[in-house]
Each structure stands twice: as structure tokens, then as C-alpha cells.
N, C-alpha and C. Protein backbone atom coordinates (compact mmCIF):
# COMPACT_ATOMS: atom_id res chain seq x y z
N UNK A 1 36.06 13.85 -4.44
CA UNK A 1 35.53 14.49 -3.26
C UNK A 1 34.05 14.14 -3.09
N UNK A 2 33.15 14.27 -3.64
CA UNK A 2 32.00 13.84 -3.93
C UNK A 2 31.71 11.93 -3.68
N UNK A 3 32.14 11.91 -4.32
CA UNK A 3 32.37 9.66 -3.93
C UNK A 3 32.87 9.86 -2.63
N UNK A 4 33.60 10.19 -2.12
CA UNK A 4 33.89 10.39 -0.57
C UNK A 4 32.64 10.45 0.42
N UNK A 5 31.87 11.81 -0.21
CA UNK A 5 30.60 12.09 0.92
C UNK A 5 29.60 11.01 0.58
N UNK A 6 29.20 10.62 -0.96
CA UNK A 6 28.07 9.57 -0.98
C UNK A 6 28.92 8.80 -0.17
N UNK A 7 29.81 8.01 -0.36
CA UNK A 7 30.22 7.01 0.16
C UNK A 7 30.01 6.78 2.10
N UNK A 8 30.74 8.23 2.24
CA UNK A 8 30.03 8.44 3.87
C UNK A 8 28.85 8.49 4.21
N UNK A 9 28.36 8.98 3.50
CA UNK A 9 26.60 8.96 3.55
C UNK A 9 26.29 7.61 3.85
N UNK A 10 26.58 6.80 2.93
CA UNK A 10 25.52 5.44 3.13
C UNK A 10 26.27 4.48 4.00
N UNK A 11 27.34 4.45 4.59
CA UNK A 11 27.49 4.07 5.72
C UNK A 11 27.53 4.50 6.51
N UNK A 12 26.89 5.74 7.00
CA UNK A 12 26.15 6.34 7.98
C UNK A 12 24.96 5.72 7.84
N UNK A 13 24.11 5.66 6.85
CA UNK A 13 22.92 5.19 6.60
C UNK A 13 23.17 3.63 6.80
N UNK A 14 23.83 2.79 6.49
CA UNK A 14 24.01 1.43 7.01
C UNK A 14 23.86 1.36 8.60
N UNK A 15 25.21 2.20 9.45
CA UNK A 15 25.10 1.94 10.78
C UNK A 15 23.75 2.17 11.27
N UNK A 16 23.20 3.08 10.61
CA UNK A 16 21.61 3.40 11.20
C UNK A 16 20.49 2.73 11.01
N UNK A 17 20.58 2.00 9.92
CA UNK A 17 19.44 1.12 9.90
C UNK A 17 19.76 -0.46 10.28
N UNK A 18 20.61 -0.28 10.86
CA UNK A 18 21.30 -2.01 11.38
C UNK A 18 20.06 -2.04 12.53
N UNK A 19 19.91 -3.40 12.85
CA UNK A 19 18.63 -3.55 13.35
C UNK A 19 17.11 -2.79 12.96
N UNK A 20 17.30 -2.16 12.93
CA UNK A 20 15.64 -1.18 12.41
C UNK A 20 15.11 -1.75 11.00
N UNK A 21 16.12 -2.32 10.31
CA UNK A 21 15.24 -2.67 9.34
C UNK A 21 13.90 -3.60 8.79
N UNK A 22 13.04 -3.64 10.40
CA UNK A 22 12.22 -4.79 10.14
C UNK A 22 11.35 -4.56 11.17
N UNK A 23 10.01 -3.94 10.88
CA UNK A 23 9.15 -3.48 12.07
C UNK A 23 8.92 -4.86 13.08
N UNK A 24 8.15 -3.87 14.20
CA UNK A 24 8.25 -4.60 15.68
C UNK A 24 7.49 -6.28 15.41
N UNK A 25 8.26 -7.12 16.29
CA UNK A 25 7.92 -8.55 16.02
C UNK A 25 6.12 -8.70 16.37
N UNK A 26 5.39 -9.26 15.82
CA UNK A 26 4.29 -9.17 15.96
C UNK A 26 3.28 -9.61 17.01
N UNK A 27 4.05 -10.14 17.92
CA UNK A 27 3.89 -10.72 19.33
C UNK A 27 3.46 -9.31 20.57
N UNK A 28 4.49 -8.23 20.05
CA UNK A 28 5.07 -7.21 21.21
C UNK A 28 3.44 -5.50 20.29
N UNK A 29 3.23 -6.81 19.71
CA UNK A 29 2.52 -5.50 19.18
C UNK A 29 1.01 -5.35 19.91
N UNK A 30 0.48 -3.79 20.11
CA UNK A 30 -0.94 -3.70 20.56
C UNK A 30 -2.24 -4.38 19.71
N UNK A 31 -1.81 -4.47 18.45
CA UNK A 31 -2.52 -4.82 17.18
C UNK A 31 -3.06 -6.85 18.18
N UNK A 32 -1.84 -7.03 18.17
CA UNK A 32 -2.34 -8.55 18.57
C UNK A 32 -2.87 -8.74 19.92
N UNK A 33 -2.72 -7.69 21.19
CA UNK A 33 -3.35 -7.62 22.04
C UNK A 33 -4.86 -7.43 21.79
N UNK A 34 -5.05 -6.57 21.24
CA UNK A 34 -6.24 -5.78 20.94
C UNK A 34 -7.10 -7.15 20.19
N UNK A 35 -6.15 -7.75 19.33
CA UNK A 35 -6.65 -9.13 18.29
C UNK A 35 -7.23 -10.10 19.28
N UNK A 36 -6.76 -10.66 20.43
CA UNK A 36 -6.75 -11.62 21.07
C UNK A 36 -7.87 -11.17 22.04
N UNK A 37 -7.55 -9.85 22.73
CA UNK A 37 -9.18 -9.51 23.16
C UNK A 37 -10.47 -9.69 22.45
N UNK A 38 -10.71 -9.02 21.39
CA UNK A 38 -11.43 -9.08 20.75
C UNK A 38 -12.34 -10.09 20.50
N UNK A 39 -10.97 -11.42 19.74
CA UNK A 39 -11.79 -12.67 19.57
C UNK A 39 -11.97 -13.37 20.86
N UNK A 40 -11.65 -13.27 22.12
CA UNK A 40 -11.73 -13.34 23.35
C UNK A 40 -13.31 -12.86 23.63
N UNK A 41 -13.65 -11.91 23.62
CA UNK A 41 -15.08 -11.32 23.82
C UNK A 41 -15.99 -12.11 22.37
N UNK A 42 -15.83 -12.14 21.31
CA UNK A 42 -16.90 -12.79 20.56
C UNK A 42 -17.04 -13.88 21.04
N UNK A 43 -16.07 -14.93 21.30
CA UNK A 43 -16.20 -16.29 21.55
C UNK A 43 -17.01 -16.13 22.67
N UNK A 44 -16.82 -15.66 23.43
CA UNK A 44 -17.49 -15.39 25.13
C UNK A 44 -18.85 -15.08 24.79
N UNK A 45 -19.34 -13.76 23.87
CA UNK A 45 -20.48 -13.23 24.00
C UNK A 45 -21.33 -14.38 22.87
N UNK A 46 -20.40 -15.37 21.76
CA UNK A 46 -21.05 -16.39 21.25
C UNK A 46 -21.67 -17.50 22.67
N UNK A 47 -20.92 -17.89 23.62
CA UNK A 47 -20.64 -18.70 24.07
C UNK A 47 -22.47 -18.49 25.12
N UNK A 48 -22.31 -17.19 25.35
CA UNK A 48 -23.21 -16.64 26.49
C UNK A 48 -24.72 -16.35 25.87
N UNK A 49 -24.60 -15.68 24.68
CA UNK A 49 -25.99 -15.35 23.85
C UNK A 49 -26.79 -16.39 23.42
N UNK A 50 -27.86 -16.41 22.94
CA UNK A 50 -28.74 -17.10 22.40
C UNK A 50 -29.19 -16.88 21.32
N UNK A 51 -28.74 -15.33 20.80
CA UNK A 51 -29.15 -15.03 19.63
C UNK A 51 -28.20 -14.80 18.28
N UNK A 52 -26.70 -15.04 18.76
CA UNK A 52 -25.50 -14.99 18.40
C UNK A 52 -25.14 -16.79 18.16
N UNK A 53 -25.24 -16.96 17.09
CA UNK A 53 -24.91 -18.39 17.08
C UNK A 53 -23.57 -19.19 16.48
N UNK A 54 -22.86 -20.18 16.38
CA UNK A 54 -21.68 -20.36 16.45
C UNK A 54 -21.18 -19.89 15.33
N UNK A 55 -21.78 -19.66 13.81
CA UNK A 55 -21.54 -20.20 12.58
C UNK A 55 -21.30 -17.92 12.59
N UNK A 56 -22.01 -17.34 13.45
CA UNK A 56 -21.52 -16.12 12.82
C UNK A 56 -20.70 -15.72 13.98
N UNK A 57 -20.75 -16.06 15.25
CA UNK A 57 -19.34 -16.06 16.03
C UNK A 57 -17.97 -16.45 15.62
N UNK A 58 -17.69 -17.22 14.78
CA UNK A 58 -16.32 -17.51 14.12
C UNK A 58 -16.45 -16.98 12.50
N UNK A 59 -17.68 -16.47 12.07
CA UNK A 59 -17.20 -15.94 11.20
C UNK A 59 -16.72 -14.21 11.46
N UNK A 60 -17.25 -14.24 12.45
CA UNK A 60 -16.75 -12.67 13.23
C UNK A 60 -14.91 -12.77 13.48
N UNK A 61 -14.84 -14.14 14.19
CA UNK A 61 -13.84 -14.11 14.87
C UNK A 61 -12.82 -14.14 13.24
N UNK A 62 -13.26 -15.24 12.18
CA UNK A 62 -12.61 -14.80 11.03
C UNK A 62 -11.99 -13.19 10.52
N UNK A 63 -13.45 -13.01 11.00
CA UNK A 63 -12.89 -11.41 9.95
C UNK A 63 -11.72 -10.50 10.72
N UNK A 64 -12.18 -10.65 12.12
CA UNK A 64 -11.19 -10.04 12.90
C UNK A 64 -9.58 -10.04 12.64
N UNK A 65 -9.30 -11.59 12.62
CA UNK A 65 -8.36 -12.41 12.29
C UNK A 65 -7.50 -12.41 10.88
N UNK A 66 -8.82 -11.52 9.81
CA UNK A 66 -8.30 -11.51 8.38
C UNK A 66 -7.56 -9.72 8.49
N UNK A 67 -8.43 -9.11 9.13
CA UNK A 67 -8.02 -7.79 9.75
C UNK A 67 -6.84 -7.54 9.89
N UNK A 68 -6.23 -8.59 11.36
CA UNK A 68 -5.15 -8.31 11.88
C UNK A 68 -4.04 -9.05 10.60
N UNK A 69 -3.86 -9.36 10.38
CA UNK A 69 -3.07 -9.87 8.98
C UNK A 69 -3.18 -9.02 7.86
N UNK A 70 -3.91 -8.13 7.25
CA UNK A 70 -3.70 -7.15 6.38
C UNK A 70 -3.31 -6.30 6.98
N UNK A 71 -3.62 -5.59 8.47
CA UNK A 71 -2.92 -4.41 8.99
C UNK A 71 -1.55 -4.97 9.24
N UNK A 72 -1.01 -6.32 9.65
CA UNK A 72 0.48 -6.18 9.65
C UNK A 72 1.38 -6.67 8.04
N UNK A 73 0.67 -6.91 7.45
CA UNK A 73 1.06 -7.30 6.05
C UNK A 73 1.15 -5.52 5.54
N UNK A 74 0.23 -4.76 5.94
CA UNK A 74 0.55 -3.06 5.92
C UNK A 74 1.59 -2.74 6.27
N UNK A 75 1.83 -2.84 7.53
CA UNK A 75 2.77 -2.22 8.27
C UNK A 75 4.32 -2.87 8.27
N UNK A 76 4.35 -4.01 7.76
CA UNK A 76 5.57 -4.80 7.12
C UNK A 76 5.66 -4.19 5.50
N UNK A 77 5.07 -3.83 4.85
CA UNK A 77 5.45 -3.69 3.34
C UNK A 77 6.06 -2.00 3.56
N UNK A 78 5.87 -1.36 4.12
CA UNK A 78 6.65 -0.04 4.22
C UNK A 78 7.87 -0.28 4.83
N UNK A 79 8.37 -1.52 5.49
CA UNK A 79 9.74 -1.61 6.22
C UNK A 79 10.77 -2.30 4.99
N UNK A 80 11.67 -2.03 5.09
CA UNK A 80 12.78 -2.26 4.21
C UNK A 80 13.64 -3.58 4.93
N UNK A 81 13.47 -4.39 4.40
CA UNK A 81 14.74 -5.64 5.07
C UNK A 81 15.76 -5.50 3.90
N UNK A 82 17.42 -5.20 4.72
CA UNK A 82 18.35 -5.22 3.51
C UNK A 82 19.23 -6.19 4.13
N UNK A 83 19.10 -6.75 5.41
CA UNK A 83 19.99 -8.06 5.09
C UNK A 83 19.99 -8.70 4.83
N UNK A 84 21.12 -9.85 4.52
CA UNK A 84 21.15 -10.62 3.40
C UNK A 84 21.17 -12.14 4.65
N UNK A 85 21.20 -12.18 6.00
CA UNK A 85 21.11 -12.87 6.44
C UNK A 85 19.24 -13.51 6.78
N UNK A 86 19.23 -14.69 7.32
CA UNK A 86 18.23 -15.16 7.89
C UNK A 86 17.33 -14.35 8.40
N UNK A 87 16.01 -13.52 8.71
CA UNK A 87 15.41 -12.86 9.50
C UNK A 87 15.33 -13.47 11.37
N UNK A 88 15.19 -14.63 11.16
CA UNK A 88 14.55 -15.00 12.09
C UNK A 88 15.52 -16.19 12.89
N UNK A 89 16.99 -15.84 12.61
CA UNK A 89 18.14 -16.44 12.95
C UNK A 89 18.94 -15.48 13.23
N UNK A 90 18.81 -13.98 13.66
CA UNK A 90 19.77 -13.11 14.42
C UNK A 90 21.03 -13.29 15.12
């Protein structure tokens, strides 16, 4: 009786995490909007200033860039991938 309910349990828990198991593609995310503005305005305000010069405009635009890659390297290590197929061949 018991092996019955685990057993129901986790294929309840299967049907439910079918698709979900793999946070939002990183394209659709605000993180990379917000990313692309950002280095969008340094390059610009490098491009425009006189006192902002190239060598710390891209190292700005670096850090930004190292930013957005640890916050989704964050936000990917709390998601669980349990299939056993391809990710990126659906």
C-alpha cells in the first residue's frame, strides 16, 4: 500500500516537472535586456566623453558582462535538469 502512494507520488512529480525542469532560456530573460542596455549606454557614454576612455569603457562593459553570467550560472544551479535527453534538441 505504501509503494503504491510513493510510487504515485513521483509520477505525479514526473508529469509536473516535464518541461519545467530548466529555467527560462536566456535570451527571453530581463537580466539580458537590462545586460545589453547597459553595455549599450557605456559604449555610448565611452564613445561621447572625454574623460571616460576606451581601456575603462570595456573594462566596465567586462564587468557587466562577468555579472550577467554569474547571475545566470545562479539562477541555473538551483534548476534541476532530469532528462536524459539533449537540452537543446527538444
Amino acid at each position: 500500500m505504501a509503494a503504491t502512494e510513493a510510487e504515485g507520488r513521483r509520477a505525479s512529480y514526473a508529469t509536473r516537472s516535464i518541461g519545467s525542469d530548466e529555467t527560462k532560456n536566456a535570451l527571453k530573460t530581463t537580466e539580458f535586456v537590462a545586460m545589453v542596455v547597459v553595455i549599450a549606454a557605456i559604449l555610448i557614454a565611452t564613445w561621447v566623453s572625454d574623460t571616460l576612455n576606451d581601456v575603462r569603457g570595456w573594462t566596465l562593459v567586462a564587468a557587466v558582462a562577468i555579472g550577467y553570467m554569474l547571475s545566470r550560472g545562479l539562477a541555473k544551479s538551483g534548476s534541476r535538469y532530469l532528462g536524459g535527453e539533449d537540452a537543446l534538441n527538444r
